[in-house]
N, C-alpha and C. Protein backbone atom coordinates (compact mmCIF):
# COMPACT_ATOMS: atom_id res chain seq x y z
N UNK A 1 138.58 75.63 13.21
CA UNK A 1 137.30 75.52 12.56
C UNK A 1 137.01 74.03 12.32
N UNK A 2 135.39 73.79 12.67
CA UNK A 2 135.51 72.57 12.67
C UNK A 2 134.72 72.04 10.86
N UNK A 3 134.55 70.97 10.88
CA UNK A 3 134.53 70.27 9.24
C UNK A 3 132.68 71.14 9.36
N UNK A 4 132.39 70.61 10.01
CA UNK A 4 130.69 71.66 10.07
C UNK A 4 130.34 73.08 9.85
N UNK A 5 131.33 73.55 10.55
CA UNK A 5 131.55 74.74 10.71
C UNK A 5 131.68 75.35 8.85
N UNK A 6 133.08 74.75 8.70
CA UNK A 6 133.44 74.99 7.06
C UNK A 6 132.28 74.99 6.45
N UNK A 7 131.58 73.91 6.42
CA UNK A 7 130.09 73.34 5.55
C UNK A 7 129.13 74.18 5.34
N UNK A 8 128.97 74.47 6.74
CA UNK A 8 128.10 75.50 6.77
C UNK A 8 128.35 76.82 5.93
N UNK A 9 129.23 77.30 6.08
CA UNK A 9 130.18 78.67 5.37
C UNK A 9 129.99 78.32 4.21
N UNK A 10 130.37 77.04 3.31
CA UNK A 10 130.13 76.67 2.02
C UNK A 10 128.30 77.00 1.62
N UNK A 11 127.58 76.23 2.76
CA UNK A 11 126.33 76.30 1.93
C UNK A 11 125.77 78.03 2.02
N UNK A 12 126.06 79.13 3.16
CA UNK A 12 125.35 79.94 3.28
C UNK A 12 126.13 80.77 1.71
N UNK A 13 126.97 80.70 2.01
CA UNK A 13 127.85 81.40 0.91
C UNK A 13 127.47 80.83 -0.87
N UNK A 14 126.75 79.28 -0.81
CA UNK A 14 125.94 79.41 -1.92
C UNK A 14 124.62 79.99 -2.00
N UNK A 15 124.41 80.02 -0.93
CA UNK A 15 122.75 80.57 -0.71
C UNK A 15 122.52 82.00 -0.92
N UNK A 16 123.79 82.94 -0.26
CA UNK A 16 123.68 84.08 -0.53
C UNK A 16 124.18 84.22 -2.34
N UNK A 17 124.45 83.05 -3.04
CA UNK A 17 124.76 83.71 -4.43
C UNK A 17 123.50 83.59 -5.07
N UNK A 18 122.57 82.47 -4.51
CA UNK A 18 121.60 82.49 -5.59
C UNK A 18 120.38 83.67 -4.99
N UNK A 19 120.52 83.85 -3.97
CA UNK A 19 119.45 85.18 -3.53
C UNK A 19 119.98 86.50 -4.44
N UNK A 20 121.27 86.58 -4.51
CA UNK A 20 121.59 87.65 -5.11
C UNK A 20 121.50 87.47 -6.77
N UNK A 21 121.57 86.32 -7.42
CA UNK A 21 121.12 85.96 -8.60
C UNK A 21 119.54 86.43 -8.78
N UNK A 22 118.49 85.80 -7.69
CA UNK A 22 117.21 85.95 -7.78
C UNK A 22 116.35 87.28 -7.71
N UNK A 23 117.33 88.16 -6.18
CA UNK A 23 116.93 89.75 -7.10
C UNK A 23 117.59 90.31 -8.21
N UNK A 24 118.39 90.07 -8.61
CA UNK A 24 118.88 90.35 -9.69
C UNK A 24 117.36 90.22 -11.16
N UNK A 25 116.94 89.31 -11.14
CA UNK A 25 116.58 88.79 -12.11
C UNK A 25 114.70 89.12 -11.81
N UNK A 26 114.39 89.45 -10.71
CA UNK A 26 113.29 89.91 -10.44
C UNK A 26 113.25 91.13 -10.69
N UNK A 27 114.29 92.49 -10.61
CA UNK A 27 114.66 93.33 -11.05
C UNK A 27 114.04 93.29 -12.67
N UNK A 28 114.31 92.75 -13.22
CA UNK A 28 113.80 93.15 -14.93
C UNK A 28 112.39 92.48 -15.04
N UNK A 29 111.98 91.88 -13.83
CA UNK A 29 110.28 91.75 -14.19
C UNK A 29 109.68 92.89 -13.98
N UNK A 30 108.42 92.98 -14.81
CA UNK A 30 107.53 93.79 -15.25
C UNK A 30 106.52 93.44 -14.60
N UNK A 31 106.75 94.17 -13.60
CA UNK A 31 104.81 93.62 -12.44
C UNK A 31 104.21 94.76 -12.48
N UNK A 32 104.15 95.41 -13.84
CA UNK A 32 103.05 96.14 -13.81
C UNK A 32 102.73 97.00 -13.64
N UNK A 33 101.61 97.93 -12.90
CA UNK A 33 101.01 98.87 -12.43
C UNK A 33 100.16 98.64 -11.18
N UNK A 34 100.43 99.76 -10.14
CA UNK A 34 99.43 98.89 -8.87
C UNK A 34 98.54 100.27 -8.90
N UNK A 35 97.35 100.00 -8.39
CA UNK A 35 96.30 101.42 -7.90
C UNK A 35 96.36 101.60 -6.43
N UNK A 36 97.76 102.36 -5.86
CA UNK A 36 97.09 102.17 -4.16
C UNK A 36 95.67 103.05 -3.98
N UNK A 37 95.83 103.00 -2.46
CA UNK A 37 93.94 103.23 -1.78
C UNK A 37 93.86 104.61 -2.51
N UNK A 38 94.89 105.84 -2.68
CA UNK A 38 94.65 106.85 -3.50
C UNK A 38 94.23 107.29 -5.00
N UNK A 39 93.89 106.16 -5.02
CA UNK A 39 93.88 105.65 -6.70
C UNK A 39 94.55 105.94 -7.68
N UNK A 40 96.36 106.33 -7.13
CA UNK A 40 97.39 106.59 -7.92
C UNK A 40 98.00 105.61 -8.05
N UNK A 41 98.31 105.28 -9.45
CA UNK A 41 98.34 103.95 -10.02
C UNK A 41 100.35 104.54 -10.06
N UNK A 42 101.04 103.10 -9.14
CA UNK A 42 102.36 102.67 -8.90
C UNK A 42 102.83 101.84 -9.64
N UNK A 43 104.30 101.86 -9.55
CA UNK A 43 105.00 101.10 -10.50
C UNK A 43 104.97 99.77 -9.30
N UNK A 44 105.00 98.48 -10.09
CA UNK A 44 104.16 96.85 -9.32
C UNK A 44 105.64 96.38 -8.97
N UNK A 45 106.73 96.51 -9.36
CA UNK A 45 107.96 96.62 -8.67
C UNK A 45 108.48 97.34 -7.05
N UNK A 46 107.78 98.63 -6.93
CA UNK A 46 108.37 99.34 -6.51
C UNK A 46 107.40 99.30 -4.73
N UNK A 47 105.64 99.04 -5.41
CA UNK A 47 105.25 98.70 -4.53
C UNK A 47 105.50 97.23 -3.86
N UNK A 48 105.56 96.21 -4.84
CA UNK A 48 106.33 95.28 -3.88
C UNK A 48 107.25 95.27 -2.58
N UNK A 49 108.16 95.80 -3.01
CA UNK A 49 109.02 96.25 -1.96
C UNK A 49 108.63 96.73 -0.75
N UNK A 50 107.86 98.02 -1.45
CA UNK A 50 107.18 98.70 -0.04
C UNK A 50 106.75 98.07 0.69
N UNK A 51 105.31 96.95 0.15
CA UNK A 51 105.07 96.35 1.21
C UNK A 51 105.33 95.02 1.88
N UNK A 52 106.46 95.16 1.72
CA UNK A 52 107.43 93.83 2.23
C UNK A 52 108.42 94.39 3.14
N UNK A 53 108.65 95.25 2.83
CA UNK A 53 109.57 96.43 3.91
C UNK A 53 108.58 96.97 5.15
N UNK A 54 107.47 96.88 4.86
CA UNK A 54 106.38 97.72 5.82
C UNK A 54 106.00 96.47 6.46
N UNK A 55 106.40 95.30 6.39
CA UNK A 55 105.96 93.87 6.66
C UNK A 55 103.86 93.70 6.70
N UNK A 56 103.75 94.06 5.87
CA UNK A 56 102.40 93.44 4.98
C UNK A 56 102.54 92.38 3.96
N UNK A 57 102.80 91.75 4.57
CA UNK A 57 102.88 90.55 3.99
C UNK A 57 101.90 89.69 3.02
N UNK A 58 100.86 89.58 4.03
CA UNK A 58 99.42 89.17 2.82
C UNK A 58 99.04 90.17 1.60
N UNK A 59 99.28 91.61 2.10
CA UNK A 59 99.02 92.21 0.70
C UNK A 59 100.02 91.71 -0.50
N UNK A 60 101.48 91.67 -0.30
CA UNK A 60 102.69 91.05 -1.03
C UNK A 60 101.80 89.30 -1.37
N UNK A 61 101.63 88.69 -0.84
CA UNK A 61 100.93 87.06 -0.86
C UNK A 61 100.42 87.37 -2.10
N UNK A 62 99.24 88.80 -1.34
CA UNK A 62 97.80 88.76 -3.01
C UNK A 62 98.46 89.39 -4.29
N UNK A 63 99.24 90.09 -4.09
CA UNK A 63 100.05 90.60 -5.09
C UNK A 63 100.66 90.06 -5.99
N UNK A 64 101.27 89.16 -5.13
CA UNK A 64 102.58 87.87 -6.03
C UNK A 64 101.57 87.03 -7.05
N UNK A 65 100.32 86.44 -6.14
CA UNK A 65 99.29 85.80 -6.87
C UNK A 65 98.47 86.65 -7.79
N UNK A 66 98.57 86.96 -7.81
CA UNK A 66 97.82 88.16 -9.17
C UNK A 66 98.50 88.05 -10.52
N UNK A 67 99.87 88.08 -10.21
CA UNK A 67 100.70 88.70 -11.16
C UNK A 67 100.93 86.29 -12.23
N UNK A 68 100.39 85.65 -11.63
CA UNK A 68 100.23 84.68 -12.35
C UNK A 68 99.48 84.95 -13.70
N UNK A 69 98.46 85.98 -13.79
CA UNK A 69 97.56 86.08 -14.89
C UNK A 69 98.35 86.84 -16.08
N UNK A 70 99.59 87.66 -15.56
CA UNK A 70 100.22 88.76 -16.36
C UNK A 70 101.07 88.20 -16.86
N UNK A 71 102.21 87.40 -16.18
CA UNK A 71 103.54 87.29 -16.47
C UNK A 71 103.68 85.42 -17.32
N UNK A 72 104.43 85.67 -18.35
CA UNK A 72 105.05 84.21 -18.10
C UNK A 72 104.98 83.06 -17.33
N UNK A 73 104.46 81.53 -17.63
CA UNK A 73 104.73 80.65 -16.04
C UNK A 73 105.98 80.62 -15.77
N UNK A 74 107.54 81.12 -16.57
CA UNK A 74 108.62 80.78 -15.77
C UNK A 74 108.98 82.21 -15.33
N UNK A 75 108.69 82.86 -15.82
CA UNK A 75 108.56 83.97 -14.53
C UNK A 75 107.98 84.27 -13.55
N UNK A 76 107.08 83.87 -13.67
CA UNK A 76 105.77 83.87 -12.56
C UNK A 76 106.33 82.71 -11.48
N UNK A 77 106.95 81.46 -12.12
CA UNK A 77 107.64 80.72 -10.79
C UNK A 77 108.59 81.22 -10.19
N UNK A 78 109.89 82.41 -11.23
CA UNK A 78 110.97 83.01 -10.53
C UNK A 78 110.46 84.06 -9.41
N UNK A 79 108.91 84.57 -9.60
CA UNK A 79 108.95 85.54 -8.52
C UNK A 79 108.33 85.06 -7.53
N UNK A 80 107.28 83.83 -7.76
CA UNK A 80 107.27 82.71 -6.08
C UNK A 80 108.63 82.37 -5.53
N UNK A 81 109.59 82.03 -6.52
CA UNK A 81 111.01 81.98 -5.56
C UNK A 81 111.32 82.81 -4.97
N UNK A 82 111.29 83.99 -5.57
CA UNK A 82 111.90 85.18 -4.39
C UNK A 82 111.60 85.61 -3.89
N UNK A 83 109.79 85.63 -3.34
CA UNK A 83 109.33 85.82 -2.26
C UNK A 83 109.49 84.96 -1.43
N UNK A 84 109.28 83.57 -1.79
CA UNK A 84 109.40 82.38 0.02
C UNK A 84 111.00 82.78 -0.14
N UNK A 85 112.01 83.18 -0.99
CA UNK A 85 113.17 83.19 -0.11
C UNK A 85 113.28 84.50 0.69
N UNK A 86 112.38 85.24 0.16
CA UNK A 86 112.62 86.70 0.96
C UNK A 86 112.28 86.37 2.56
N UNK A 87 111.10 85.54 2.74
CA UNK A 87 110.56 85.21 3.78
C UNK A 87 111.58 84.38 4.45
N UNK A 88 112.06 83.53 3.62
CA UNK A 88 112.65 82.33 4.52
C UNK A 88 113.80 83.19 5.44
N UNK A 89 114.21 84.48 4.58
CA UNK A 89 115.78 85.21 5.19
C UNK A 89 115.46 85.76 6.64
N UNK A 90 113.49 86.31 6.66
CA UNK A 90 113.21 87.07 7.77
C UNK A 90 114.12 86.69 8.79
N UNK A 91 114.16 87.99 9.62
CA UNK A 91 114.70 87.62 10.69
C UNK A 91 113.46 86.80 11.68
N UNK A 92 114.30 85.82 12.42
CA UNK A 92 113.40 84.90 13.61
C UNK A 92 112.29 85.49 13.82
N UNK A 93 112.29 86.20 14.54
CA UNK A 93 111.44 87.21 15.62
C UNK A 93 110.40 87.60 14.52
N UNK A 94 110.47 88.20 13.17
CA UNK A 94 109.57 88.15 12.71
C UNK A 94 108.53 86.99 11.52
N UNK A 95 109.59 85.82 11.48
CA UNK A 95 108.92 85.37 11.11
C UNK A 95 107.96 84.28 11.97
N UNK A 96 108.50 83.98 13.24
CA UNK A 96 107.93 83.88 14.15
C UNK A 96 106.32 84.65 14.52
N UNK A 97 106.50 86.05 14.64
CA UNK A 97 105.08 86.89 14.36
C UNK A 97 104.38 86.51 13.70
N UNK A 98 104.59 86.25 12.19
CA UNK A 98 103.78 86.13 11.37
C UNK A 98 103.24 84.62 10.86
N UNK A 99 104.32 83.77 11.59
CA UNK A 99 103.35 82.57 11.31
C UNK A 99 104.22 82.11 10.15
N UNK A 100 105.73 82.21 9.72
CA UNK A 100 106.43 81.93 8.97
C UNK A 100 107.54 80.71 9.04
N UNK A 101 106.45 79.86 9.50
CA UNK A 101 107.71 78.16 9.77
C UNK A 101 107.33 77.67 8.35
N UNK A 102 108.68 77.19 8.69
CA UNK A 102 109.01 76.42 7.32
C UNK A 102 107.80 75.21 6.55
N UNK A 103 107.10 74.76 7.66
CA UNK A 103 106.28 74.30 7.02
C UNK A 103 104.71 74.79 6.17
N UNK A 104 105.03 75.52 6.49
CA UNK A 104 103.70 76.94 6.41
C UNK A 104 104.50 77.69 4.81
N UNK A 105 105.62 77.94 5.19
CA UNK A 105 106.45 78.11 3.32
C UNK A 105 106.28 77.34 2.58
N UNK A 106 106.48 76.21 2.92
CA UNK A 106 106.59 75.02 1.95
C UNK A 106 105.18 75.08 1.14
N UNK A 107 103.77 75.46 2.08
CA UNK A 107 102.51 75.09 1.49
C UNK A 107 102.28 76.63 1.00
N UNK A 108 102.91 77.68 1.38
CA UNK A 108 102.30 78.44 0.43
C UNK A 108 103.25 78.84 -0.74
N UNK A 109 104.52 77.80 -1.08
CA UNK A 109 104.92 77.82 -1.84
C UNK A 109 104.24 76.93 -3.42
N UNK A 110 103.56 75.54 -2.72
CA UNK A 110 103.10 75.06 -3.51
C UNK A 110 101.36 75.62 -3.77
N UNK A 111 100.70 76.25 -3.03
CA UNK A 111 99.66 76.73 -3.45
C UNK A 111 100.29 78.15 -4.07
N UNK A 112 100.88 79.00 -4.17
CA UNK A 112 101.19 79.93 -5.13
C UNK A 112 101.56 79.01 -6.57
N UNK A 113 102.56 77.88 -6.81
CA UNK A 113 102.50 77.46 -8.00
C UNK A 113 101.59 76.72 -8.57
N UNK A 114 100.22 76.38 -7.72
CA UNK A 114 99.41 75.73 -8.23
C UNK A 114 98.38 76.46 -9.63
N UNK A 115 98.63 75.77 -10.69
CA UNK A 115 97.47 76.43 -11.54
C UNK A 115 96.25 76.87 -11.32
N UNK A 116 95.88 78.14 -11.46
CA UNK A 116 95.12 78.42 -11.39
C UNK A 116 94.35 79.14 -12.73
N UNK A 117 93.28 78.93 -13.05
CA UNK A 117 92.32 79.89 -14.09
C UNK A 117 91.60 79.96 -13.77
């Protein structure tokens, strides 16, 4: 094994602790209530997921941004973290599809924390 090699192993192996710290801790946010198109109002946790698993992504975007008006600003920044990291994990191929380079994270990382009223 080479000294890179190791390095690498060091950083993914911190990376996977703080992703697993970050759902952890998104887990006890309170996002709410959602109305899908049936007008049966969902738990704002649960639809998250869904549509991040269903790769709808912009609905998750408008979602995340919404929830600025509800939550805490340091919660409201912990759950911009764990969406661009959810994204950043995509696999290639799809974040490729969707238009998910790193530089394109970076800006809708800082326009999600930008104040808004």
């Amino acid at each position: 094994m080479t000294e890179n090699d190791w390095f690498m192993k060091q950083i993914k192996g911190v990376a996977d602790i703080i992703g697993t710290t970050l759902r952890l801790q998104i887990q006890n946010l309170d996002l709410g209530q959602y109305e899908d198109e049936e007008g049966r109002l969902i738990n704002g946790n649960h639809y998250l997921q869904q549509v991040l698993e269903e790769q709808r992504f912009a609905e998750a975007i408008s979602f995340v941004e919404e929830q600025m008006k509800r939550l805490p600003l340091h919660q409201y920044d912990l759950l911009v973290d764990w969406l661009i990291s959810y994204l950043r994990q995509l696999d290639f191929s799809v974040k490729e599809e969707h238009g998910f380079y790193e530089g394109y994270l970076q800006e809708l990382e800082r326009y999600l924390k930008e104040f808004k009223w």
